[in-house]
Protein backbone atom coordinates (compact mmCIF):
# COMPACT_ATOMS: atom_id res chain seq x y z
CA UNK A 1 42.03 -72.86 65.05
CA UNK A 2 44.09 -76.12 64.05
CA UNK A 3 41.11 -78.04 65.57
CA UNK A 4 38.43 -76.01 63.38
CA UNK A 5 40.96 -76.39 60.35
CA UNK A 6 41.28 -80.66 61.19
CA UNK A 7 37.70 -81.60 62.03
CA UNK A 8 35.47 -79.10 59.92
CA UNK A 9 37.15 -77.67 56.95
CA UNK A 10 39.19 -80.82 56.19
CA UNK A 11 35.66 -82.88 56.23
CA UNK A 12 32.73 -83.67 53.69
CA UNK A 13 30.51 -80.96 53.41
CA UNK A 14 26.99 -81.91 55.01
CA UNK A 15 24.30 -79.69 56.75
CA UNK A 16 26.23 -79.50 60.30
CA UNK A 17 29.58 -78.47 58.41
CA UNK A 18 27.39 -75.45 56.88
CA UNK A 19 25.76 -74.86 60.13
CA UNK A 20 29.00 -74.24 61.69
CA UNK A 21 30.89 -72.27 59.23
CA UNK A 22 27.56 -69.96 59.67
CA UNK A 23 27.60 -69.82 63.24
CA UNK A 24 31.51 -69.19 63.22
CA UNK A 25 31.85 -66.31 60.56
CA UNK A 26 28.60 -64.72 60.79
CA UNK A 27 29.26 -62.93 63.94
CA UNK A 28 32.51 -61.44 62.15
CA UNK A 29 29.67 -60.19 59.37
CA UNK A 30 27.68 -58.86 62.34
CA UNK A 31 30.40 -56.88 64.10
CA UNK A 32 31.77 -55.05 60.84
CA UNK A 33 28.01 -53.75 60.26
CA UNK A 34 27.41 -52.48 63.92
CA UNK A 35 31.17 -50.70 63.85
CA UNK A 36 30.21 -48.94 60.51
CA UNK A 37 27.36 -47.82 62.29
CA UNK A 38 29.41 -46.05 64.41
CA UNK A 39 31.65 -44.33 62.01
CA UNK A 40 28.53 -43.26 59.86
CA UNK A 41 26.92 -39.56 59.31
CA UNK A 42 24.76 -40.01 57.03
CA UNK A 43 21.58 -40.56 58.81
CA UNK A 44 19.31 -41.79 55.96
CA UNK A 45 22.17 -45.21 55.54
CA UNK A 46 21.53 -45.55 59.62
CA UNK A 47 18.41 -47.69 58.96
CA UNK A 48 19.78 -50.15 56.56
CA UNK A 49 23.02 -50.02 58.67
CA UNK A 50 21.23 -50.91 61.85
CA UNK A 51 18.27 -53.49 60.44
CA UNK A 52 21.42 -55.15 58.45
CA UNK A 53 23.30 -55.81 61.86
CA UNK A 54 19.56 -56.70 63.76
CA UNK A 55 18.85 -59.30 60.91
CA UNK A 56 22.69 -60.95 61.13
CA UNK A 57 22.48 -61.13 65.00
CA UNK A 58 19.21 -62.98 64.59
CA UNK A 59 20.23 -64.78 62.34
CA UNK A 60 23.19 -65.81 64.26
CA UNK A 61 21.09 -66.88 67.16
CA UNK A 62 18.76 -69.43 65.08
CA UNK A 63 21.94 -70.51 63.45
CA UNK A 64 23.66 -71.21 67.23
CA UNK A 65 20.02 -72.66 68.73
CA UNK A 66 20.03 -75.02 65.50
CA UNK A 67 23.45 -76.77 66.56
CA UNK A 68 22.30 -76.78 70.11
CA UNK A 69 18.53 -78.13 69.06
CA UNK A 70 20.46 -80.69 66.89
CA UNK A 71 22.28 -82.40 70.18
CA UNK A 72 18.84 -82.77 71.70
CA UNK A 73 17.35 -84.42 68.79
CA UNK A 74 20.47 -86.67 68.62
CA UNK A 75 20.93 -87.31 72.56
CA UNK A 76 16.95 -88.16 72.49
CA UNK A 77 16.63 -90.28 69.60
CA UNK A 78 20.28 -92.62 71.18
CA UNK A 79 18.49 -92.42 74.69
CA UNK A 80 14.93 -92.63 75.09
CA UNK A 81 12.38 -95.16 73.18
CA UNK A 82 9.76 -92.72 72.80
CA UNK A 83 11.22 -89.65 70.65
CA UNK A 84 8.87 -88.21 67.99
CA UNK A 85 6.89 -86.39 70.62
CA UNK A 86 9.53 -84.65 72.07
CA UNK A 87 11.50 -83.74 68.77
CA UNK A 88 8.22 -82.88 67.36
CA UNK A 89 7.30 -80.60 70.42
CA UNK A 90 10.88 -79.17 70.39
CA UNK A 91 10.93 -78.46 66.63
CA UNK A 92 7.77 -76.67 67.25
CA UNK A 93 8.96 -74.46 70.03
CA UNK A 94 12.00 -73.73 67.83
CA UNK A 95 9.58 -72.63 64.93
CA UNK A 96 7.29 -70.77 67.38
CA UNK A 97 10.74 -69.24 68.62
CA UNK A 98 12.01 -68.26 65.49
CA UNK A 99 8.19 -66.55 64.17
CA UNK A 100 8.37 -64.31 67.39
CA UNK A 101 11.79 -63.32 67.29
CA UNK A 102 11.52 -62.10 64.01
CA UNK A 103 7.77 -59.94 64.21
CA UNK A 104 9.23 -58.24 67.49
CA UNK A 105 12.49 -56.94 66.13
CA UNK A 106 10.50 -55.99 62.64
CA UNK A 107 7.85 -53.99 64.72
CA UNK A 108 10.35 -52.29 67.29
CA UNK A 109 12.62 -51.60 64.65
CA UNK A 110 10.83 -49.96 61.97
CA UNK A 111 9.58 -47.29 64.23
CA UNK A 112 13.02 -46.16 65.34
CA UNK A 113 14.31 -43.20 64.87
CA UNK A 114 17.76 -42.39 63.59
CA UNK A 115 20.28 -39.02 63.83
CA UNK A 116 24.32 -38.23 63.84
CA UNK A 117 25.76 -35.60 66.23
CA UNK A 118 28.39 -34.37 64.49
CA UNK A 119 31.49 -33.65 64.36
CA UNK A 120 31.59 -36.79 66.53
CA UNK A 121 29.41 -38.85 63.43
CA UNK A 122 27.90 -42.33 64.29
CA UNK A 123 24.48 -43.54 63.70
CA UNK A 124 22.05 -43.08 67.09
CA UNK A 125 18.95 -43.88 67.93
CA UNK A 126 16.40 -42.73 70.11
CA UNK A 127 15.03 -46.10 71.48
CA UNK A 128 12.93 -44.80 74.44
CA UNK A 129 9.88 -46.72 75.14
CA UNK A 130 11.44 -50.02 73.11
CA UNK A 131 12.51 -53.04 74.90
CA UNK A 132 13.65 -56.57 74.03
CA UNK A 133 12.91 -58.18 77.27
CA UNK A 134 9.94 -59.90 76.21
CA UNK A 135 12.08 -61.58 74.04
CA UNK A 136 14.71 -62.31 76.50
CA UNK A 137 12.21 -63.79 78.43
CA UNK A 138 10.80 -66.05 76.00
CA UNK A 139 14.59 -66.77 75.28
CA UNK A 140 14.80 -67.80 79.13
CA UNK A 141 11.94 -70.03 79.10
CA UNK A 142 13.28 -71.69 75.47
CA UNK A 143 16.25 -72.71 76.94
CA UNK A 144 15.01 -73.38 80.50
CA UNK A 145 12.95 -76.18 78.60
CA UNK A 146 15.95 -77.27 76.50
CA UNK A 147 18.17 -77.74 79.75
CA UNK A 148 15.31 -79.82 81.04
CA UNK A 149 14.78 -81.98 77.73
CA UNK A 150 18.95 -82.64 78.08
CA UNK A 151 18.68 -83.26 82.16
CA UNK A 152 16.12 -86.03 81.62
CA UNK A 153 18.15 -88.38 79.08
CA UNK A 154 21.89 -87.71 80.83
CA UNK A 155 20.19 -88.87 84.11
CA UNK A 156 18.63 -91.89 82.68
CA UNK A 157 21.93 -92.69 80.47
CA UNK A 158 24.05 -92.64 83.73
CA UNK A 159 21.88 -95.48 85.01
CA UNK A 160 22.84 -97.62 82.44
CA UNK A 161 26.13 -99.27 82.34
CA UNK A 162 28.91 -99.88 79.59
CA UNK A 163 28.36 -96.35 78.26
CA UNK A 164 31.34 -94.82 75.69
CA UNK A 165 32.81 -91.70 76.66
CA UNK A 166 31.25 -90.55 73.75
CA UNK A 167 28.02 -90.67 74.73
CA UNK A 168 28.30 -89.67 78.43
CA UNK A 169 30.45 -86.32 76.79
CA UNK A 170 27.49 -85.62 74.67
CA UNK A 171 24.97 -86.04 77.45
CA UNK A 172 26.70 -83.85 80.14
CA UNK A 173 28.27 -81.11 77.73
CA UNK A 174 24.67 -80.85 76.62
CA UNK A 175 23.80 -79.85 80.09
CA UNK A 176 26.69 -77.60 80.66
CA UNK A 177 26.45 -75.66 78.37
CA UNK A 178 22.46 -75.01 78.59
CA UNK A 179 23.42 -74.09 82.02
CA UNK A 180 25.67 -71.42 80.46
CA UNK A 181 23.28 -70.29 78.29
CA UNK A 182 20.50 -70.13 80.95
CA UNK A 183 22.71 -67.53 83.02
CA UNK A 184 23.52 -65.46 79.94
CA UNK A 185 19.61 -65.48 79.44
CA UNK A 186 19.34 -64.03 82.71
CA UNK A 187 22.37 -61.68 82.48
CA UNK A 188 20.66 -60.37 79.25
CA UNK A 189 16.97 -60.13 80.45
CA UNK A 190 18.53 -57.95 83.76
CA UNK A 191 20.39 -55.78 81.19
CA UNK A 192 17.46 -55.06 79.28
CA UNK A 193 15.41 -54.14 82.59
CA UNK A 194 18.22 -52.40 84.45
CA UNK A 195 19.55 -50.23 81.46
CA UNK A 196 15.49 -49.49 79.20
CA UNK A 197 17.49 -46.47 77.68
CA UNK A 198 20.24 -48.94 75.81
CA UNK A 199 18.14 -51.81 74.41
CA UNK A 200 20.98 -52.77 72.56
CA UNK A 201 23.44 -52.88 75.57
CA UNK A 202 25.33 -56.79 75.96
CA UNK A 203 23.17 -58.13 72.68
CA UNK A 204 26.67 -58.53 71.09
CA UNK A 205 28.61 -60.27 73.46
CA UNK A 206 25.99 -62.27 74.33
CA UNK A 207 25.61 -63.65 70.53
CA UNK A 208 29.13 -63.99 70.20
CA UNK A 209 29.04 -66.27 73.54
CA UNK A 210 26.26 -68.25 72.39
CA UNK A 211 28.43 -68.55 68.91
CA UNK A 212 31.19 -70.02 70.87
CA UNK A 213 28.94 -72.23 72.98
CA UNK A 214 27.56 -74.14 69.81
CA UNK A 215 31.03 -74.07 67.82
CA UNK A 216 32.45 -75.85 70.93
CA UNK A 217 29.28 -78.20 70.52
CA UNK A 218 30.54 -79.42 66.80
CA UNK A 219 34.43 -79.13 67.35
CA UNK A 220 34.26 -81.18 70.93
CA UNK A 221 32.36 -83.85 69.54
CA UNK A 222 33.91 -84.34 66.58
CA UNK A 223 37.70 -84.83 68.31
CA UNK A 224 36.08 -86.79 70.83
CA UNK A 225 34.63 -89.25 67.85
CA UNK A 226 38.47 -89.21 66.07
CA UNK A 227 39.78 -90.25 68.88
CA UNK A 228 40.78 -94.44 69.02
CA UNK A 229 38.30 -96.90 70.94
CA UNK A 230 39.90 -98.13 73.88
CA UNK A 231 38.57 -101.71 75.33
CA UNK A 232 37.28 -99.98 78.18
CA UNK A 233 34.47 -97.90 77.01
């Protein structure tokens, strides 16, 4: 927290400052709309509850990928000669990405249907025959290409000499942490198969990790940059 307090909310406000404060606190917006969902009874506020809490965690997503998409632009345009295309091809992907995401959880959840049991209370849904795996999938392949698009220019960087740490951070965090995000694309696409009846089983945690993953993005780069220039990098 001293970290987030130093590098982000002590800076000048600029578009990655609001990107992260986004990707930090909406996930707090997200959870306090699903837990009200489960303290509700009456059914009719189920919908708005439930579509409220599906638009955040999207949200919250595009927010994280932005960040992420933002150290590929960055780590391309340093590295490589020949950008535009790929920034161009990646922006489009994101777009593509984003149109998808948002049709799919529109059509599956308008459909839905909502009820309470009481005494118990709690808004539940009767989800059989809806699935998000196709969108897991296309999550899988997203990232799969992003992990590739960071691979290429952190090889190619490590054959040149004289590199900061700086730069070498950027290049290999970049990797890491696709690699994270690649297994938690997997973890989520087997939930989805393994469990049809609870569509909406792991889709938490896994936002909130992805949350973390791009926080960590702007916070580790930002104390690596404040840190003094030694003669040897």
């Amino acid at each position: 927290m001293n970290m987030e307090v130093e590098l982000v909310w002590k800076s000048r406000w600029n578009f990655t400052k609001i990107l992260y404060l986004l990707n930090r606190y909406l996930i707090i917006a997200d959870a306090i709309f699903l837990e009200l969902h489960y303290f509700g009874t009456n059914v009719p506020m189920c919908k708005p509850l439930i579509f409220a809490a599906a638009v955040l965690y999207l949200f919250g997503v595009f927010v994280s990928e932005s960040l992420l998409i933002a150290r590929v632009i960055v780590v391309w345009k340093s590295t490589m000669d020949k950008y535009i295309f790929i920034i161009v091809l990646l922006g489009t992907m994101y777009a593509a990405l984003v149109i998808y995401s948002l049709t799919s959880f529109i059509l599956l959840l308008r459909p839905l249907q909502y009820f309470t049991l009481l005494p118990f209370g709690g808004c539940l849904t009767d989800t059989h025959g809806a699935t998000f795996w196709k969108e897991f999938a296309c999550l899988l392949i997203y990232d799969a290409i992003m992990l590739a698009s960071m691979t290429y220019p952190t090889i190619k960087i490590y054959r040149r000499p004289h590199q900061s740490e700086l730069v070498r951070h950027v290049h290999v965090e970049g990797v890491i942490f696709y690699v994270y995000l690649l297994l938690l694309d997997i973890l989520c696409l087997v939930m989805q198969l393994a469990f049809p009846d609870d569509i909406f089983l792991f889709t938490m945690p896994s936002c909130m990790i992805r949350s973390i993953l791009a926080g960590r993005v702007v916070l580790n780069i930002r104390e690596l940059g404040a840190r003094p220039v030694s003669g040897t990098n």
